[in-house]
C-alpha atoms as a PDB file:
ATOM      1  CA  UNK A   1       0.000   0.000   0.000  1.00  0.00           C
ATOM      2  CA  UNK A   2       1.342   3.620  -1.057  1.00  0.00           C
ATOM      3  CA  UNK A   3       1.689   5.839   1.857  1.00  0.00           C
ATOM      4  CA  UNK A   4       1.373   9.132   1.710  1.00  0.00           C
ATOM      5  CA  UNK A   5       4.314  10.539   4.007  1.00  0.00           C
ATOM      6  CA  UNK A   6       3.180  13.356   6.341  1.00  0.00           C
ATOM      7  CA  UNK A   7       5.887  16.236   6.330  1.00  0.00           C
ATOM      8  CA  UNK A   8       6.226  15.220   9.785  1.00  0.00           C
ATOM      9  CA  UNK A   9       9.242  13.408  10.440  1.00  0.00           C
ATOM     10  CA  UNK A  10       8.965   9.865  11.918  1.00  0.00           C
ATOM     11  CA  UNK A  11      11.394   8.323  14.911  1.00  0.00           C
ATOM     12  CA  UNK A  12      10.539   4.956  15.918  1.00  0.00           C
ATOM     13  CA  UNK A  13      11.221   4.931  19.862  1.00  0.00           C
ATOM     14  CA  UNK A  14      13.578   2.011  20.912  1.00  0.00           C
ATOM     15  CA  UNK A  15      16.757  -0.107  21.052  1.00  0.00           C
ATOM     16  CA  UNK A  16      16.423  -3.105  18.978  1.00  0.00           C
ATOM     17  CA  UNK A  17      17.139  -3.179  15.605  1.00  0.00           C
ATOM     18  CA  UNK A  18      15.400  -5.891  14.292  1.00  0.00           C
ATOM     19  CA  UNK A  19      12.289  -4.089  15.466  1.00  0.00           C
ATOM     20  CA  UNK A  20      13.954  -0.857  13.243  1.00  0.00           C
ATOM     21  CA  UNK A  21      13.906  -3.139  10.465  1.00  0.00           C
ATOM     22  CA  UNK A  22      10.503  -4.533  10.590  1.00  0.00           C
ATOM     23  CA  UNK A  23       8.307  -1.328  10.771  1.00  0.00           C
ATOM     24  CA  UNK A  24      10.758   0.537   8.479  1.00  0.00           C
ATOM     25  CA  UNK A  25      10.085  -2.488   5.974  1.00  0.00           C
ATOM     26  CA  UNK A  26       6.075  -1.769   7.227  1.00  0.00           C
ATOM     27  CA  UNK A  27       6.042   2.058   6.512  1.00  0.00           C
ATOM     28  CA  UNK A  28       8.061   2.103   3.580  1.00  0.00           C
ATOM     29  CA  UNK A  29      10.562   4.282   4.984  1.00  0.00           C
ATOM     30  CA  UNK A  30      11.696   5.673   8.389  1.00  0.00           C
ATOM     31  CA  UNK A  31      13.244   9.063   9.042  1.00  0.00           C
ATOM     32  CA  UNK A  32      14.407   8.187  12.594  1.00  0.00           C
ATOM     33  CA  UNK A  33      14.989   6.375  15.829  1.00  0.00           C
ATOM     34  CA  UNK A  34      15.372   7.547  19.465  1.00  0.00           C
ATOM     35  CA  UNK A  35      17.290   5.723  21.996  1.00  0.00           C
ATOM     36  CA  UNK A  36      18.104   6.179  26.067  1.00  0.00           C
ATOM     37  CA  UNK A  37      19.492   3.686  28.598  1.00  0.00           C
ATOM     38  CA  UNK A  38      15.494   2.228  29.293  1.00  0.00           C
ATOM     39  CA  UNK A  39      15.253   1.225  25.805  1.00  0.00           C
ATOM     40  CA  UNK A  40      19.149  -0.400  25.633  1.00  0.00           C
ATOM     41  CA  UNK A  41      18.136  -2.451  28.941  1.00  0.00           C
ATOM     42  CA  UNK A  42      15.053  -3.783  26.804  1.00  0.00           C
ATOM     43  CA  UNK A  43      16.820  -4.789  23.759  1.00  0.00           C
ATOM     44  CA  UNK A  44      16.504  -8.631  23.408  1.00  0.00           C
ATOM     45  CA  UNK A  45      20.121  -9.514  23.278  1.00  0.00           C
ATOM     46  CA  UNK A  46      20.847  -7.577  26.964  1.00  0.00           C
ATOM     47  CA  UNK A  47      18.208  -9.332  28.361  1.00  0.00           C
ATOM     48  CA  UNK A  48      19.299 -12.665  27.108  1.00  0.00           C
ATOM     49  CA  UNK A  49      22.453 -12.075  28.471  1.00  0.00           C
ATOM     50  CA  UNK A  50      21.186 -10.653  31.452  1.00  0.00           C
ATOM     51  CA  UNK A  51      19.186 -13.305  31.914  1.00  0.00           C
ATOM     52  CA  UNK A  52      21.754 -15.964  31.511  1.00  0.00           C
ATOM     53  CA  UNK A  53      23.713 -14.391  34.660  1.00  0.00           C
ATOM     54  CA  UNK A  54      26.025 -12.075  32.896  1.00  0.00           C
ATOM     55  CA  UNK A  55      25.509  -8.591  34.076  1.00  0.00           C
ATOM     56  CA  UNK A  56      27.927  -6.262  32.145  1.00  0.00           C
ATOM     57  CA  UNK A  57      30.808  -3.883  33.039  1.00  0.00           C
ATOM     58  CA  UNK A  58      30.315  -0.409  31.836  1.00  0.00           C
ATOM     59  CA  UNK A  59      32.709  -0.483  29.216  1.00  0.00           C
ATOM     60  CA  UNK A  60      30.415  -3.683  28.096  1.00  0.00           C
ATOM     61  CA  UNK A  61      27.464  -1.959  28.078  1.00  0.00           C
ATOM     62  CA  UNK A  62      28.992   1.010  26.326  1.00  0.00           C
ATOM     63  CA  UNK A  63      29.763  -1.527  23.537  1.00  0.00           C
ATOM     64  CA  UNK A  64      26.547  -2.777  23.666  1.00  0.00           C
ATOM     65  CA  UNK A  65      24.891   0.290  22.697  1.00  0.00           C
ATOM     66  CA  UNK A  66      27.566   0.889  20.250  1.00  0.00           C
ATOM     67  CA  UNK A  67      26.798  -1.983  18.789  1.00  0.00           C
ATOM     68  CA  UNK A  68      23.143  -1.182  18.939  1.00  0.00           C
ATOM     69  CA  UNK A  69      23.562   2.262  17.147  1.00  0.00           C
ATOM     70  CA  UNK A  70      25.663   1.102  14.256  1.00  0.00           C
ATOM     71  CA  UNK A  71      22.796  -1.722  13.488  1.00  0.00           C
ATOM     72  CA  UNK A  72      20.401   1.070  13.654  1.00  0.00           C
ATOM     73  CA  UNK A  73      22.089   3.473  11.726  1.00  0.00           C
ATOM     74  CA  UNK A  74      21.778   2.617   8.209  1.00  0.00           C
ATOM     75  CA  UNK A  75      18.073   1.612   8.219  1.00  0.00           C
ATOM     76  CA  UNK A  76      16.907   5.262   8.958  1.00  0.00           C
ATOM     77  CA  UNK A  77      16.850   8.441   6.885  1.00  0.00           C
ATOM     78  CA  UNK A  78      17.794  11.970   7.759  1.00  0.00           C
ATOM     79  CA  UNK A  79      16.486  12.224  11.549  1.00  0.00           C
ATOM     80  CA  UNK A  80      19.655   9.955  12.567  1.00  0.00           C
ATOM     81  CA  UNK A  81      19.766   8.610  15.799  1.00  0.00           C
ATOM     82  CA  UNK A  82      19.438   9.826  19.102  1.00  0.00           C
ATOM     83  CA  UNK A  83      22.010   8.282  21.568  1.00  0.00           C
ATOM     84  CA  UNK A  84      21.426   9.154  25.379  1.00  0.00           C
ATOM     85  CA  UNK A  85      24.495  10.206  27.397  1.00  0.00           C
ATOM     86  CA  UNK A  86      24.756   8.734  31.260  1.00  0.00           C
ATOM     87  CA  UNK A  87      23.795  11.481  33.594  1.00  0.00           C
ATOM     88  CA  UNK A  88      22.996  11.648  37.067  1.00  0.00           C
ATOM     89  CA  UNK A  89      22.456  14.442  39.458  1.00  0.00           C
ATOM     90  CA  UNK A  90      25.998  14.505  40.103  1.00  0.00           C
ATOM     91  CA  UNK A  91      27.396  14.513  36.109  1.00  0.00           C
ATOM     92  CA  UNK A  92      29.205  17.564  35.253  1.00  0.00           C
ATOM     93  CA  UNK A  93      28.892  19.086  31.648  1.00  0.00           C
ATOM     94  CA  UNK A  94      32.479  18.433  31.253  1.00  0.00           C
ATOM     95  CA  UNK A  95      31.583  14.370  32.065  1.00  0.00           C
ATOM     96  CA  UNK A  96      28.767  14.409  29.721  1.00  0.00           C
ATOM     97  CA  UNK A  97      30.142  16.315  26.685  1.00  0.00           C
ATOM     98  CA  UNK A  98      33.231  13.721  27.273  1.00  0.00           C
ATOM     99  CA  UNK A  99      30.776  10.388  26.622  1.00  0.00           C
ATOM    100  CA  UNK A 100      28.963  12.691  24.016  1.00  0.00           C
ATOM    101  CA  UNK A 101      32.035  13.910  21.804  1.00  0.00           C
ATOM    102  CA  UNK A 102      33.017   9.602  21.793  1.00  0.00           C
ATOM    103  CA  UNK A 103      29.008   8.744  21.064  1.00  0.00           C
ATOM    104  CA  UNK A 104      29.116  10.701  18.318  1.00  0.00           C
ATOM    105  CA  UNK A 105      32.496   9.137  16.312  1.00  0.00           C
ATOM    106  CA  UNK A 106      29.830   5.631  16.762  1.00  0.00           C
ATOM    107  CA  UNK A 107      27.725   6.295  13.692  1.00  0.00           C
ATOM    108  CA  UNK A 108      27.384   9.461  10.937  1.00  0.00           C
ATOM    109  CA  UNK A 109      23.970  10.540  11.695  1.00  0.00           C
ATOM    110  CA  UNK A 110      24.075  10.376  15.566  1.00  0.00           C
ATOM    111  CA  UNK A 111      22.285  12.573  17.480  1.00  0.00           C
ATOM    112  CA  UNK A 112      23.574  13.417  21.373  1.00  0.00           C
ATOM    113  CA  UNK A 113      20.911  13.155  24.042  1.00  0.00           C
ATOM    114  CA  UNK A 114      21.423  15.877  26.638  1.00  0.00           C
ATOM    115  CA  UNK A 115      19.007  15.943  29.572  1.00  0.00           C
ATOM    116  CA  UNK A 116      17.111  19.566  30.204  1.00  0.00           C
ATOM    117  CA  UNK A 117      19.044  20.031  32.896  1.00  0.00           C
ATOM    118  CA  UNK A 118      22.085  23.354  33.693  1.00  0.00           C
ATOM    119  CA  UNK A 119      24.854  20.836  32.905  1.00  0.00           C
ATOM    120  CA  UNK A 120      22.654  19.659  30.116  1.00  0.00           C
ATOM    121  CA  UNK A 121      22.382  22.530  28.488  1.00  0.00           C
ATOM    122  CA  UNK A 122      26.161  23.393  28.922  1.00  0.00           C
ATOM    123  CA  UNK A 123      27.418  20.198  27.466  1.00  0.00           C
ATOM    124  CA  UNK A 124      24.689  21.180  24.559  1.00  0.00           C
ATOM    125  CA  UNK A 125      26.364  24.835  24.281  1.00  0.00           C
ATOM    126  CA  UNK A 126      30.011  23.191  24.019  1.00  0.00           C
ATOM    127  CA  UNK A 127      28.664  20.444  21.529  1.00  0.00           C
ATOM    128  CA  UNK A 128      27.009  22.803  19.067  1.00  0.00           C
ATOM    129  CA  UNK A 129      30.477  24.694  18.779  1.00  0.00           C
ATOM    130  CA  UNK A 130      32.355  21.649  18.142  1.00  0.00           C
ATOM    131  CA  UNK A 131      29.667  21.147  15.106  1.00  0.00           C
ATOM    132  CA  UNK A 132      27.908  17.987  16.775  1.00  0.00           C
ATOM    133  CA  UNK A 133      23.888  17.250  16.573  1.00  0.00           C
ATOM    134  CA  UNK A 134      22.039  17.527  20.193  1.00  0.00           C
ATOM    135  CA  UNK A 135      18.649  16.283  21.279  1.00  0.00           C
ATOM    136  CA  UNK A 136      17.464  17.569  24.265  1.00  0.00           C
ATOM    137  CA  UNK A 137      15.335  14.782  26.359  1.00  0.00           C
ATOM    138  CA  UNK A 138      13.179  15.234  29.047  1.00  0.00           C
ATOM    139  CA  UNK A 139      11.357  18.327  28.488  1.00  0.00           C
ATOM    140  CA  UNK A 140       8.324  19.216  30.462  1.00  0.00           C
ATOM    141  CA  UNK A 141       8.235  23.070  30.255  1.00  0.00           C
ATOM    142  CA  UNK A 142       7.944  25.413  27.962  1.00  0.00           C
ATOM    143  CA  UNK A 143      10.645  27.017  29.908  1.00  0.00           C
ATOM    144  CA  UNK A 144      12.946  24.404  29.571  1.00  0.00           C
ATOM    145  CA  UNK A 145      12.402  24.296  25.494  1.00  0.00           C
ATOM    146  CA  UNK A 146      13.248  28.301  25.666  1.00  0.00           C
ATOM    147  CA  UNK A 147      16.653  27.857  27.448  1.00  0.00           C
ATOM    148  CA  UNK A 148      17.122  24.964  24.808  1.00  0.00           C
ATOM    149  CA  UNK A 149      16.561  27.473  22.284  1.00  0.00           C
ATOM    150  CA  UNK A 150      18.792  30.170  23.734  1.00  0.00           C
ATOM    151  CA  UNK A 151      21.710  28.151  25.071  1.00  0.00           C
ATOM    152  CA  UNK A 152      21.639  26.901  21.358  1.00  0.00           C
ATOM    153  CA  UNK A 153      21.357  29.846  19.194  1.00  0.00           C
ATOM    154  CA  UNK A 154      24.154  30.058  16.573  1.00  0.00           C
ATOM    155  CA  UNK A 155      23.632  25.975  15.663  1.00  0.00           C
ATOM    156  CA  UNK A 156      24.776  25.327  12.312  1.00  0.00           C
ATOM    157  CA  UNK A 157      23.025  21.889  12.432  1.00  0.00           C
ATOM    158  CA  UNK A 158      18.948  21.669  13.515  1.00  0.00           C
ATOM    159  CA  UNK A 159      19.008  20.860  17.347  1.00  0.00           C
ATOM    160  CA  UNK A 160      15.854  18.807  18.644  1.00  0.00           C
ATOM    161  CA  UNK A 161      13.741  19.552  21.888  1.00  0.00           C
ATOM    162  CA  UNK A 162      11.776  16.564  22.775  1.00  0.00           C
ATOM    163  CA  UNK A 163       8.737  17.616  25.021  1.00  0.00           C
ATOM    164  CA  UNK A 164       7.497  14.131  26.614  1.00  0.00           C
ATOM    165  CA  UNK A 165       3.510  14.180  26.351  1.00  0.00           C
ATOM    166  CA  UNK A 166       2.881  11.086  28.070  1.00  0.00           C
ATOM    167  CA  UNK A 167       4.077  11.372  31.392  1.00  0.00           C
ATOM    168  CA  UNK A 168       2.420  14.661  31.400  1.00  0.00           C
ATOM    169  CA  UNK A 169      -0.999  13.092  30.532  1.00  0.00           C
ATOM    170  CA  UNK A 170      -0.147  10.605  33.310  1.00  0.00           C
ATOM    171  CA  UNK A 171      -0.216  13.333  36.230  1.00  0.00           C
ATOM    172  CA  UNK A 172      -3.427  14.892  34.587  1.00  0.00           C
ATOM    173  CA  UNK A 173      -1.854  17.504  32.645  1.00  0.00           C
ATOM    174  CA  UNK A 174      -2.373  17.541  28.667  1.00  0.00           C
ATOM    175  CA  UNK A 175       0.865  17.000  27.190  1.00  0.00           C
ATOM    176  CA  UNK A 176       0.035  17.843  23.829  1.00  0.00           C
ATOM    177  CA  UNK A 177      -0.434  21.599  25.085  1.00  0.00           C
ATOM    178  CA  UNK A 178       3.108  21.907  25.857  1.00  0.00           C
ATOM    179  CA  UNK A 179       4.236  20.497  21.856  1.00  0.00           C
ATOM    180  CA  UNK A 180       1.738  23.240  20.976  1.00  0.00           C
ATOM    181  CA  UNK A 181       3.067  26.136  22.905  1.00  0.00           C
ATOM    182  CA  UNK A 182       6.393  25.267  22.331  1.00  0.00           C
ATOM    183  CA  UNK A 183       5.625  25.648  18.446  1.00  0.00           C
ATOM    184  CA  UNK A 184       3.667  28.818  19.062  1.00  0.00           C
ATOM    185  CA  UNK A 185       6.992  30.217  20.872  1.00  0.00           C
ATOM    186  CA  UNK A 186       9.404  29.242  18.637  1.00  0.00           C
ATOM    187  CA  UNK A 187       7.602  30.941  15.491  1.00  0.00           C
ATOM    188  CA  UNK A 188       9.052  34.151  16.875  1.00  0.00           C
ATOM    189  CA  UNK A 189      12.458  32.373  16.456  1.00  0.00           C
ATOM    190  CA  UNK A 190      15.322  32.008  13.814  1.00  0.00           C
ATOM    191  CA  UNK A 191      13.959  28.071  13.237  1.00  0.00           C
ATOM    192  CA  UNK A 192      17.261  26.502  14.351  1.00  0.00           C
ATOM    193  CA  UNK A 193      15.588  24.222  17.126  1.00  0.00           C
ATOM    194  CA  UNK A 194      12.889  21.567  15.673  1.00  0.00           C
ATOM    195  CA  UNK A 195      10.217  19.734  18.374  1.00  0.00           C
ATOM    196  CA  UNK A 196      10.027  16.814  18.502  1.00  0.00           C
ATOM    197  CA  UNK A 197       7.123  15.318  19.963  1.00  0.00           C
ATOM    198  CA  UNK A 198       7.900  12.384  22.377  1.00  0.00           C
ATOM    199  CA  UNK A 199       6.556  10.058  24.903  1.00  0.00           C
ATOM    200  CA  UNK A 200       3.398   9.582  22.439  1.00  0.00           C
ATOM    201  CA  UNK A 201       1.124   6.810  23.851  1.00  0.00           C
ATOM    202  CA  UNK A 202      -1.724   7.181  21.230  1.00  0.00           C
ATOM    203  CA  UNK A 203      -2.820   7.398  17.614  1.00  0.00           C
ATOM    204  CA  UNK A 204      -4.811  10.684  18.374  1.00  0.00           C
ATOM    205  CA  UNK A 205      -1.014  12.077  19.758  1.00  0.00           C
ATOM    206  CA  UNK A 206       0.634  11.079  16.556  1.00  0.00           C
ATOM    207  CA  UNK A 207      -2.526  12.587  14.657  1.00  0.00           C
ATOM    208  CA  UNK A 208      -2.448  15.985  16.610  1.00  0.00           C
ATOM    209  CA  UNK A 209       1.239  16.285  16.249  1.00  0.00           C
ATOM    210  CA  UNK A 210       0.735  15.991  12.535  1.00  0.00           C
ATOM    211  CA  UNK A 211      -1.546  18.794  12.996  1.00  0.00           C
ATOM    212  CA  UNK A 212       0.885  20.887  14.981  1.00  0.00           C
ATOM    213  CA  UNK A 213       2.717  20.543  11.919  1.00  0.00           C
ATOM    214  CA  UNK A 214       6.033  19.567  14.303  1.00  0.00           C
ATOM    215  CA  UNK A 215       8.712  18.782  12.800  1.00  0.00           C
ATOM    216  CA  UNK A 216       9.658  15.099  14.086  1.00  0.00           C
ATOM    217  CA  UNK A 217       7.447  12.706  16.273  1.00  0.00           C
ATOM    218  CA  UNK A 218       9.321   9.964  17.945  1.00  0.00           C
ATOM    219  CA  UNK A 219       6.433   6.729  18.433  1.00  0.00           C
ATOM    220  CA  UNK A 220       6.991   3.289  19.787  1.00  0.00           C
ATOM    221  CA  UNK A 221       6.615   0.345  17.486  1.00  0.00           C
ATOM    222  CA  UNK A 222       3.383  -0.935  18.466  1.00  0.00           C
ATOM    223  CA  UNK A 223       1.349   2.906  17.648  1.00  0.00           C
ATOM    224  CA  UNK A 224       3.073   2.769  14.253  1.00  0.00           C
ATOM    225  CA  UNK A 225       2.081  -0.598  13.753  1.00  0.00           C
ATOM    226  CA  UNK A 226      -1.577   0.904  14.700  1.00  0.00           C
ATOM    227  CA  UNK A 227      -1.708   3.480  12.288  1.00  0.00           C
ATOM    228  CA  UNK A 228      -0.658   1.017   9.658  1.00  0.00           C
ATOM    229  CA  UNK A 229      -3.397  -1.050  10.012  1.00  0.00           C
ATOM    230  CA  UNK A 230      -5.572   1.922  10.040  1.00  0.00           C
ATOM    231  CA  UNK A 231      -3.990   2.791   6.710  1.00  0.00           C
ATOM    232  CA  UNK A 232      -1.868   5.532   7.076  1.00  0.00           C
ATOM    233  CA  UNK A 233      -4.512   7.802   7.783  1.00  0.00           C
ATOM    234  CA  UNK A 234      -3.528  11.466   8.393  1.00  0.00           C
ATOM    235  CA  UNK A 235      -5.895  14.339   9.697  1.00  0.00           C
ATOM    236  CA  UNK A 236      -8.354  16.837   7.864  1.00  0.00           C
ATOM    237  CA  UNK A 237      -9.242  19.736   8.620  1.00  0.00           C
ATOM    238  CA  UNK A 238     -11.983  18.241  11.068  1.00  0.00           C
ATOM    239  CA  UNK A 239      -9.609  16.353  13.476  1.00  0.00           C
ATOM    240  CA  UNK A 240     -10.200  17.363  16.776  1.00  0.00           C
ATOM    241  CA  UNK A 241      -7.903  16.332  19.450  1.00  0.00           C
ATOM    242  CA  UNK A 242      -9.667  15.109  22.710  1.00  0.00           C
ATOM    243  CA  UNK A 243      -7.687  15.764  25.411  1.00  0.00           C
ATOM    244  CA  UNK A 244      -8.328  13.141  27.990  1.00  0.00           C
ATOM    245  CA  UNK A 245      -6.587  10.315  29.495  1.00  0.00           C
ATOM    246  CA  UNK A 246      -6.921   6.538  29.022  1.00  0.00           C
ATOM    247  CA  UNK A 247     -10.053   6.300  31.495  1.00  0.00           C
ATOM    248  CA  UNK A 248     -11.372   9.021  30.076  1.00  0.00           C
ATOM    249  CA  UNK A 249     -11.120  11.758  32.480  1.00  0.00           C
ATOM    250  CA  UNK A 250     -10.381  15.506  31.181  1.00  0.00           C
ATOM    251  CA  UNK A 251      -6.622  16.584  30.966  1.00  0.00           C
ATOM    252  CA  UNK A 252      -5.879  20.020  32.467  1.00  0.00           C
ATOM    253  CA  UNK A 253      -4.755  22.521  29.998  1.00  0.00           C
ATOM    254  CA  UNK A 254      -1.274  23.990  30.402  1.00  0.00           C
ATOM    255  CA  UNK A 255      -1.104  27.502  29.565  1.00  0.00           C
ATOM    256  CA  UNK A 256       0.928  29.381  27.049  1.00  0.00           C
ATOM    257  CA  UNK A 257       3.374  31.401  28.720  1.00  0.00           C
ATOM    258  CA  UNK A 258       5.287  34.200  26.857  1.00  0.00           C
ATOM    259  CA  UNK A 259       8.503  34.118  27.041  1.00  0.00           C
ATOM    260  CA  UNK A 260      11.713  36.179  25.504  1.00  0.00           C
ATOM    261  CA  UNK A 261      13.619  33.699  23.263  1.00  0.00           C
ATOM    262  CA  UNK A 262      16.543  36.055  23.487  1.00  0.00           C
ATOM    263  CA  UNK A 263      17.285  36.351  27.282  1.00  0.00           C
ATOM    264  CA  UNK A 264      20.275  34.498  28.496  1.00  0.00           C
ATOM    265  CA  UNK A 265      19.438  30.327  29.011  1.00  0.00           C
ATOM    266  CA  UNK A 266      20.601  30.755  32.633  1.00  0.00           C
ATOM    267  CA  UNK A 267      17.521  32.738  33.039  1.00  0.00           C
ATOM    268  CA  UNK A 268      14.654  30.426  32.451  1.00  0.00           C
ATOM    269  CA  UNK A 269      13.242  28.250  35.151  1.00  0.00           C
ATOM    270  CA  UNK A 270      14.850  24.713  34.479  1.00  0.00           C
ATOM    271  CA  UNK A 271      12.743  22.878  37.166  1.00  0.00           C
ATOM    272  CA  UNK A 272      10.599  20.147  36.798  1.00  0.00           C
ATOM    273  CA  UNK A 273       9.583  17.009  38.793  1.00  0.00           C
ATOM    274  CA  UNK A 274       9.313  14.781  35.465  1.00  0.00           C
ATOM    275  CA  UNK A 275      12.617  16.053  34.433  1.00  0.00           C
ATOM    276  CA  UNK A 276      14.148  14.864  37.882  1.00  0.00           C
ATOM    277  CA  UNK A 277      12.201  11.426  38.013  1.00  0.00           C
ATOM    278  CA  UNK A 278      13.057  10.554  34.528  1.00  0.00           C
ATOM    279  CA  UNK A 279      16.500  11.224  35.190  1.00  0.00           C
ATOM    280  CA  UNK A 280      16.387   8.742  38.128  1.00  0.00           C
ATOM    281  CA  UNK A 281      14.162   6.026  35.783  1.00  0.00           C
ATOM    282  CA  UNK A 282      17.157   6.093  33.673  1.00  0.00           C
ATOM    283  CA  UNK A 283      19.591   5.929  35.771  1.00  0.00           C
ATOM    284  CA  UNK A 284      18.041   2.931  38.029  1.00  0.00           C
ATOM    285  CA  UNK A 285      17.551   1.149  34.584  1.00  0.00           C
ATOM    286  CA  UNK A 286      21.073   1.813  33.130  1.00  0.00           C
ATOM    287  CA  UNK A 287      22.290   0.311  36.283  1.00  0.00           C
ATOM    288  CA  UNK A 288      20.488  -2.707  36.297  1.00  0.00           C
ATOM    289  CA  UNK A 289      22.382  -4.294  33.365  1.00  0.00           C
ATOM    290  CA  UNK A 290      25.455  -3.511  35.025  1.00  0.00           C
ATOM    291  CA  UNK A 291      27.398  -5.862  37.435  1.00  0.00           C
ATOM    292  CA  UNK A 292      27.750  -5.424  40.890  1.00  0.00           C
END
């Protein structure tokens, strides 16, 4: 069946390739893929040899998802791949611009995950003079997406922001209003930073990000396996999004918030409980392939 590609970049959201393969042999294509230390625990072959009693050393599990990458790598198109440095609370910019200067020699298209986060953001500053491709992960604010936005200005490549919708719909908050004001903030910008819309748990997410008109939209395997079956379909002009939650009670709207692109990053309120929780999700799961 012809598709007919939305302008909408896709990202499949995961860490095993054979998974890459089979929807990018589904779709027809696939711009994309997004990884982080959850999804490398997941993969099939870490688990088996978890599961067989070998735990790995770091520098094992740094190969793994070396390994992972460079399988990835060819099967996608422009959108590369996004590989997640290891940060804690403690990591210093200096620590993760060090693992994100070696991630990116792993594959040509990488893409360096930097958390939303002060050091974050000054590992992102550092990288974007050196000429390397940054995502920034775990965004819940449109605060956070305009400190992205300043601490990045002057990026000769597109830097991503990826504002996670799910776990905002899981606390009661509609996620999807943050990818929206984030796109109605950066339109008084210079275009340099793209959104892409993450942590998408539905087909209506995927559909209303199409109608955002954001530039990428990272989706696990089993949603674009959905909209497959469903044929592709992409909204009209009569899509409405309905902002609830899986049992059907009403998200609470998050307001637009104007903000001044060009103030200094430093400026901008970087907190966020989501931020700081997903941090530690990563973390515990990163550790839990490693030996003792």
């Amino acid at each position: 069946m012809a598709i007919r590609r939305p302008s909408t970049k896709i990202l499949i959201d995961g860490g095993d390739p054979e998974e890459t393969a089979r929807i990018r042999n589904l779709l027809g294509f696939l711009d994309g893929q997004t990884t982080n230390p959850t999804l490398v625990a997941k993969n099939p072959e870490v688990q088996e040899r978890i599961a067989s009693g070998h735990k790995l050393s770091r520098e094992e599990q740094t190969q793994e998802y070396k390994k992972i990458v460079q399988s990835i790598s060819p099967l996608v198109d422009s959108a590369g791949v996004s590989i997640e440095v290891f940060a804690d609370f403690d990591t210093t910019a200096d620590q993760m611009l060090a693992q994100g200067e070696q991630m990116f020699t792993w594959i040509p298209n990488a893409y360096i995950k930097y958390p939303c986060i002060a050091e974050g953001l000054k590992a992102a500053r550092i990288s974007i003079e050196r000429g390397m491709r940054v995502n920034m992960t775990l965004c819940f604010s449109q605060s956070q997406a305009a400190a992205v936005y300043a601490a990045t200005r002057g990026s000769k490549e597109p830097v991503y922001v990826s504002p996670f919708v799910g776990r905002l719909d899981d606390q009661g908050e509609n996620g999807m209003d943050l990818v929206r004001n984030i796109k109605k903030m950066y339109e008084e910008g210079d275009g340099h930073v793209h959104v892409l819309a993450a942590s998408l748990r539905r087909l209506d997410h995927l559909s209303y990000a199409f109608t955002l008109g954001v530039e990428l939209a990272t989706v696990p395997g089993k949603i674009l396996e959905e909209w497959a079956k469903a044929g592709f379909p992409l909204p009209d002009q009569n899509f409405q999004y309905s902002a609830v939650d899986a049992k059907g009670n009403e998200l609470k709207p998050i307001p637009y918030q104007k903000l001044e692109l060009n103030s200094p990053w430093e400026s901008f309120d970087l907190r966020h409980e989501l931020t700081d929780k997903g941090i530690r999700k990563f973390v515990d799961d990163y550790n839990s392939t490693l030996a003792a």
